[in-house]
PDB file of N, CA and C in Angstrom:
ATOM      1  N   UNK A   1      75.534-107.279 -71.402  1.00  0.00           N
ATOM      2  CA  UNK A   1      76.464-108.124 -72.113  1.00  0.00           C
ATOM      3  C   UNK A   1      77.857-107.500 -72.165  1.00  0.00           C
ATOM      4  N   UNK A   2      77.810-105.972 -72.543  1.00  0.00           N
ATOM      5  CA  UNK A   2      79.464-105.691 -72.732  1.00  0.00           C
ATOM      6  C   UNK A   2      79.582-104.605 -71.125  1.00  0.00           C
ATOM      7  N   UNK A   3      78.913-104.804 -70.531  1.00  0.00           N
ATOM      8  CA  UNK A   3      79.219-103.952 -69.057  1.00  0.00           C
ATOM      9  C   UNK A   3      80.175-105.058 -68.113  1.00  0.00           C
ATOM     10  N   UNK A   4      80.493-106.107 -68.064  1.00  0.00           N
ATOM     11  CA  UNK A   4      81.117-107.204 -67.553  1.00  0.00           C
ATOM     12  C   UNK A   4      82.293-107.131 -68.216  1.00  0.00           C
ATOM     13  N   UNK A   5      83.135-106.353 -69.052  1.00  0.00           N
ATOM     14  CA  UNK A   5      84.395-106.367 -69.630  1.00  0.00           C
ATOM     15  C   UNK A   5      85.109-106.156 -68.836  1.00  0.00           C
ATOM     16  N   UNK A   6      85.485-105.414 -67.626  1.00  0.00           N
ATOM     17  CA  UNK A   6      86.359-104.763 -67.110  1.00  0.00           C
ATOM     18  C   UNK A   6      86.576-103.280 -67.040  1.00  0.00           C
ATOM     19  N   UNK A   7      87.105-102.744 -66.335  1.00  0.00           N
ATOM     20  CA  UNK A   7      87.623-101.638 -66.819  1.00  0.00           C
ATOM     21  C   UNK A   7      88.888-101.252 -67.361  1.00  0.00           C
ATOM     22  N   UNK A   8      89.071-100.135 -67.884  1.00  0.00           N
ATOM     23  CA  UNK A   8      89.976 -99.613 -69.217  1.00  0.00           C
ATOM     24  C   UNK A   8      90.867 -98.881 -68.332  1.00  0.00           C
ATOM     25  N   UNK A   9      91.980 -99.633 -68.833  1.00  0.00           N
ATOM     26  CA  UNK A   9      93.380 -99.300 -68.278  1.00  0.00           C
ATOM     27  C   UNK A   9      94.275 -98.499 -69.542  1.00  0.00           C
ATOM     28  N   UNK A  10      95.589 -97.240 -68.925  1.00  0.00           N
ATOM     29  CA  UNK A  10      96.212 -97.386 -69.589  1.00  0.00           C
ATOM     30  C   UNK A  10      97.221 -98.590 -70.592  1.00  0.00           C
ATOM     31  N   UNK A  11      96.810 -99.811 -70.065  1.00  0.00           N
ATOM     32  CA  UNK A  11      97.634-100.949 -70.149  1.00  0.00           C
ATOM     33  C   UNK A  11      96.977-102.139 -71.160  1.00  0.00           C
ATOM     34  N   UNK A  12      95.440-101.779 -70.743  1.00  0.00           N
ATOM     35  CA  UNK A  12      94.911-102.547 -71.806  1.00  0.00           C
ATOM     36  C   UNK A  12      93.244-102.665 -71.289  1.00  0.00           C
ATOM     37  N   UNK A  13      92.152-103.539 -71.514  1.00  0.00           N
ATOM     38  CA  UNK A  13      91.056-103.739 -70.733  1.00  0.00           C
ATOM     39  C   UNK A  13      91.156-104.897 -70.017  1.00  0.00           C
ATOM     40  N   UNK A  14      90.430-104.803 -68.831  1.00  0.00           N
ATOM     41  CA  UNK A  14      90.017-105.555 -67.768  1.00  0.00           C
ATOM     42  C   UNK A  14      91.429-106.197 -67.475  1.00  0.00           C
ATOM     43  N   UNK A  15      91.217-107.464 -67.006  1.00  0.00           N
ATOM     44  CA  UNK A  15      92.099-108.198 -66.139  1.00  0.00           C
ATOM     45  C   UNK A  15      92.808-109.229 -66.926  1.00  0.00           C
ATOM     46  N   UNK A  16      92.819-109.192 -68.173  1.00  0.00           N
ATOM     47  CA  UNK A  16      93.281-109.944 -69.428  1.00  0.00           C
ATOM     48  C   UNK A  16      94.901-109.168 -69.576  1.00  0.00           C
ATOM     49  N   UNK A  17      95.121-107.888 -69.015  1.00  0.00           N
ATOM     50  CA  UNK A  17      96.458-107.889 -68.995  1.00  0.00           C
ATOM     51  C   UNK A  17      96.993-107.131 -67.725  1.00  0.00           C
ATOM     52  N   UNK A  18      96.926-107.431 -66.901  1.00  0.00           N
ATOM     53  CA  UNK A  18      96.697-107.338 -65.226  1.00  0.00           C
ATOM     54  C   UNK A  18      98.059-108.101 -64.947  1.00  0.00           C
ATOM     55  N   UNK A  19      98.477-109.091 -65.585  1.00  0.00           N
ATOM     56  CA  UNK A  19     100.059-109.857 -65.381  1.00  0.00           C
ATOM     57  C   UNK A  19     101.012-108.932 -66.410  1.00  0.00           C
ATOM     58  N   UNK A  20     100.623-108.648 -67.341  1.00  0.00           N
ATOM     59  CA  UNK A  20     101.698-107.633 -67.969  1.00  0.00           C
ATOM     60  C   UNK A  20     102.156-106.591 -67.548  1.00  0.00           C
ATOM     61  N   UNK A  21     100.909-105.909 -67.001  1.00  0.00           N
ATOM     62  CA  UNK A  21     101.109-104.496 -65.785  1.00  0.00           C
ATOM     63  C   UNK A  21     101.734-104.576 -64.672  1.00  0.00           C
ATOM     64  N   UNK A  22     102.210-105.470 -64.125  1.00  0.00           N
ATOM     65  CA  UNK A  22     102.569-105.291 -63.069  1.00  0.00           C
ATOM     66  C   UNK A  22     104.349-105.052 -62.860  1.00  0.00           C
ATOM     67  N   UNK A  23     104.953-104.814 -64.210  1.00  0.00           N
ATOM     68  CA  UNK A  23     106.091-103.988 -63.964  1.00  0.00           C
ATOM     69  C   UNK A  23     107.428-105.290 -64.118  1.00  0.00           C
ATOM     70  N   UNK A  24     107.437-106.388 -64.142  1.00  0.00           N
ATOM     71  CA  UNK A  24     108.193-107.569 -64.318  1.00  0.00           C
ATOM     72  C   UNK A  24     108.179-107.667 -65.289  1.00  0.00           C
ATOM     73  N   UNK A  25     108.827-107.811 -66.237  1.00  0.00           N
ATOM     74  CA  UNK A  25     109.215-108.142 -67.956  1.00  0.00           C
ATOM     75  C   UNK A  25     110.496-108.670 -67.870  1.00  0.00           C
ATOM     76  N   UNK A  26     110.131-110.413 -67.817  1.00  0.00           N
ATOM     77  CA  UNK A  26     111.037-111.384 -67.773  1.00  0.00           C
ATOM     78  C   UNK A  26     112.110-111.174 -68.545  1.00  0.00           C
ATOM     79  N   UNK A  27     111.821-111.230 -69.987  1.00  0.00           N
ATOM     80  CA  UNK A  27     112.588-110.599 -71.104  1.00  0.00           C
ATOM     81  C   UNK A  27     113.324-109.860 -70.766  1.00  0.00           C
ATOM     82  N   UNK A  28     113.367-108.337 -70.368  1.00  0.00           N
ATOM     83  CA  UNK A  28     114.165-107.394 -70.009  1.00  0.00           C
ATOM     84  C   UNK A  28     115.401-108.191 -69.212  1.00  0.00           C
ATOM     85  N   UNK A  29     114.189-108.634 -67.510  1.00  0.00           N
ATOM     86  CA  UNK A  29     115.771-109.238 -66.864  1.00  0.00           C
ATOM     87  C   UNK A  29     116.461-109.918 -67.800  1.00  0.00           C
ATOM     88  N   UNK A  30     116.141-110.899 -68.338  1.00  0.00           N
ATOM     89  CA  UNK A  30     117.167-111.941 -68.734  1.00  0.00           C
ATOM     90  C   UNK A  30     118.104-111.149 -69.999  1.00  0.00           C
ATOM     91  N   UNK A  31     117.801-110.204 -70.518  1.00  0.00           N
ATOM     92  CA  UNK A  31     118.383-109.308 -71.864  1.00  0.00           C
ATOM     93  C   UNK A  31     119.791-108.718 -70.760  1.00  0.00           C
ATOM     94  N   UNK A  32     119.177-108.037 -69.536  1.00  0.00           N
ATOM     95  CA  UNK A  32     119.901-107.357 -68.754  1.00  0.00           C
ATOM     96  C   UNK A  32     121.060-108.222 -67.973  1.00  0.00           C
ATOM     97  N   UNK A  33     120.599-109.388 -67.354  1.00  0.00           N
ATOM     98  CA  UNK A  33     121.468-110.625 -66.997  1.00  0.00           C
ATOM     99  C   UNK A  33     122.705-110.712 -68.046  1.00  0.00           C
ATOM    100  N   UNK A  34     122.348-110.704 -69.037  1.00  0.00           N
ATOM    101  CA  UNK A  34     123.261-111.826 -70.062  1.00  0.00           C
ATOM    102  C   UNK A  34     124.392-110.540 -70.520  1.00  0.00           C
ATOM    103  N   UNK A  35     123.840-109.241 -70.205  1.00  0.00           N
ATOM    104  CA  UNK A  35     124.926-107.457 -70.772  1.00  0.00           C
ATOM    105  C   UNK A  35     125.348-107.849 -69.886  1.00  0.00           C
ATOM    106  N   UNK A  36     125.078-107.738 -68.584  1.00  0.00           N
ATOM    107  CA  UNK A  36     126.348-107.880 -67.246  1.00  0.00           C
ATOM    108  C   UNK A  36     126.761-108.726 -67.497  1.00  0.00           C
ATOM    109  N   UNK A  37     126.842-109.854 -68.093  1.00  0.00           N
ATOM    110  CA  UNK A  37     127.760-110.968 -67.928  1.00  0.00           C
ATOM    111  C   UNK A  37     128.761-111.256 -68.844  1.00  0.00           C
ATOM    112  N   UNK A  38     128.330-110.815 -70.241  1.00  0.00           N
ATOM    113  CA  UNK A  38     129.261-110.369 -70.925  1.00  0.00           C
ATOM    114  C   UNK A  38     130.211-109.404 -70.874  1.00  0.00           C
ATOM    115  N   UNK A  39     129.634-108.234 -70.314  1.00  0.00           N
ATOM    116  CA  UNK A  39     130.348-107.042 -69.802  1.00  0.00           C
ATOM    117  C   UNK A  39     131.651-107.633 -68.829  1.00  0.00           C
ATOM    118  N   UNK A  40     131.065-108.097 -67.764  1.00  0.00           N
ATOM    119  CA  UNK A  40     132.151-108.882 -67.033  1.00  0.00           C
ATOM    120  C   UNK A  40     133.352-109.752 -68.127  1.00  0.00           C
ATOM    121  N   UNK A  41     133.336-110.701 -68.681  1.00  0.00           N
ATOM    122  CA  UNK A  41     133.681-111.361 -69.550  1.00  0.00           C
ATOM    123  C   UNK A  41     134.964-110.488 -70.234  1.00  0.00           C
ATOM    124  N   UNK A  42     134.159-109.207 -71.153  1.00  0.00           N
ATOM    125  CA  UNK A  42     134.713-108.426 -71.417  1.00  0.00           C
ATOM    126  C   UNK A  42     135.779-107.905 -70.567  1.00  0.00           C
ATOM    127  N   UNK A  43     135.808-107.566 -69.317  1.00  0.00           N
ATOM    128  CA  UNK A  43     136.659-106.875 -68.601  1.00  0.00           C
ATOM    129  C   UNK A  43     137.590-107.716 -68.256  1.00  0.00           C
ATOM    130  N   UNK A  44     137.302-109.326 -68.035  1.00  0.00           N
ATOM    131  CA  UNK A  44     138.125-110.028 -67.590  1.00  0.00           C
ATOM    132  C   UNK A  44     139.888-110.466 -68.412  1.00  0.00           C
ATOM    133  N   UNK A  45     138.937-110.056 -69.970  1.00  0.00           N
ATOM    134  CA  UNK A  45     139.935-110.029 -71.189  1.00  0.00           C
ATOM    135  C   UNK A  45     140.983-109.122 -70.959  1.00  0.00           C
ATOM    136  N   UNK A  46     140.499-107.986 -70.515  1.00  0.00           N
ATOM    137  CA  UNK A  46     141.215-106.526 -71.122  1.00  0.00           C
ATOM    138  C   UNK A  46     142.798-106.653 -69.266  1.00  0.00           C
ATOM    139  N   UNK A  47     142.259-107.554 -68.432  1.00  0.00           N
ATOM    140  CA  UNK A  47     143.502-107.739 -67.216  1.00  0.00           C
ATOM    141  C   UNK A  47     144.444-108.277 -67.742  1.00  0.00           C
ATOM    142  N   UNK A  48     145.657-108.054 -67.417  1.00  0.00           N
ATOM    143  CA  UNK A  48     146.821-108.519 -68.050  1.00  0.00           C
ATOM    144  C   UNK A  48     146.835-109.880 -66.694  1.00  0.00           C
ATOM    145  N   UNK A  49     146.957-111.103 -67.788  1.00  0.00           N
ATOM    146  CA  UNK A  49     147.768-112.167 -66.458  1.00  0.00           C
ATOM    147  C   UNK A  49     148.912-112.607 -65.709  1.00  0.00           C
ATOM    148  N   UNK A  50     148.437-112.446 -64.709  1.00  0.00           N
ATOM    149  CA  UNK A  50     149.685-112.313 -63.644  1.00  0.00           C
ATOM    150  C   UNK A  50     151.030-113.969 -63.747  1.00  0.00           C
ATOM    151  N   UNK A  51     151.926-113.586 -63.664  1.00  0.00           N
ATOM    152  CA  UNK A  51     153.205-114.001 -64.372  1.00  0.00           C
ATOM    153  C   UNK A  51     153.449-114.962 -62.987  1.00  0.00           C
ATOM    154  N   UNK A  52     153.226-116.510 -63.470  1.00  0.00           N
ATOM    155  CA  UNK A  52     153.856-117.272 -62.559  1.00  0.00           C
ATOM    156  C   UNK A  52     155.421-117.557 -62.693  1.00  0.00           C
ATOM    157  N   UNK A  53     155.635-117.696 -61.464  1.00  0.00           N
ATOM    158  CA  UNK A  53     157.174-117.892 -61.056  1.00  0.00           C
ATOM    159  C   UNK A  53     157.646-119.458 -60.910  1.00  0.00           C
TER     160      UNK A  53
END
């Protein structure tokens, strides 16, 4: 009955977190997406604008 669990991962048991392990954490990108883009944003402020004639 409990020999069919899987085996024991640093990550968790069996294959119930087999999509978490694999190193992609959507979250992160999109946390990381949105710093660069603000960051950009940010920098775009700090250029002085160029003086039409």
């Amino acid at each position: 009955m409990y020999s069919k669990a899987g085996y024991v991962t640093a990550s968790g048991v069996g294959g119930s977190t087999a999509l978490a392990s694999t190193g992609f954490d959507a979250l992160a990108v999109v946390v990381a997406g949105v710093t660069l883009l603000f960051a950009g944003l940010a920098l775009l402020k700090l250029v002085p604008r160029r003086a039409k004639d």
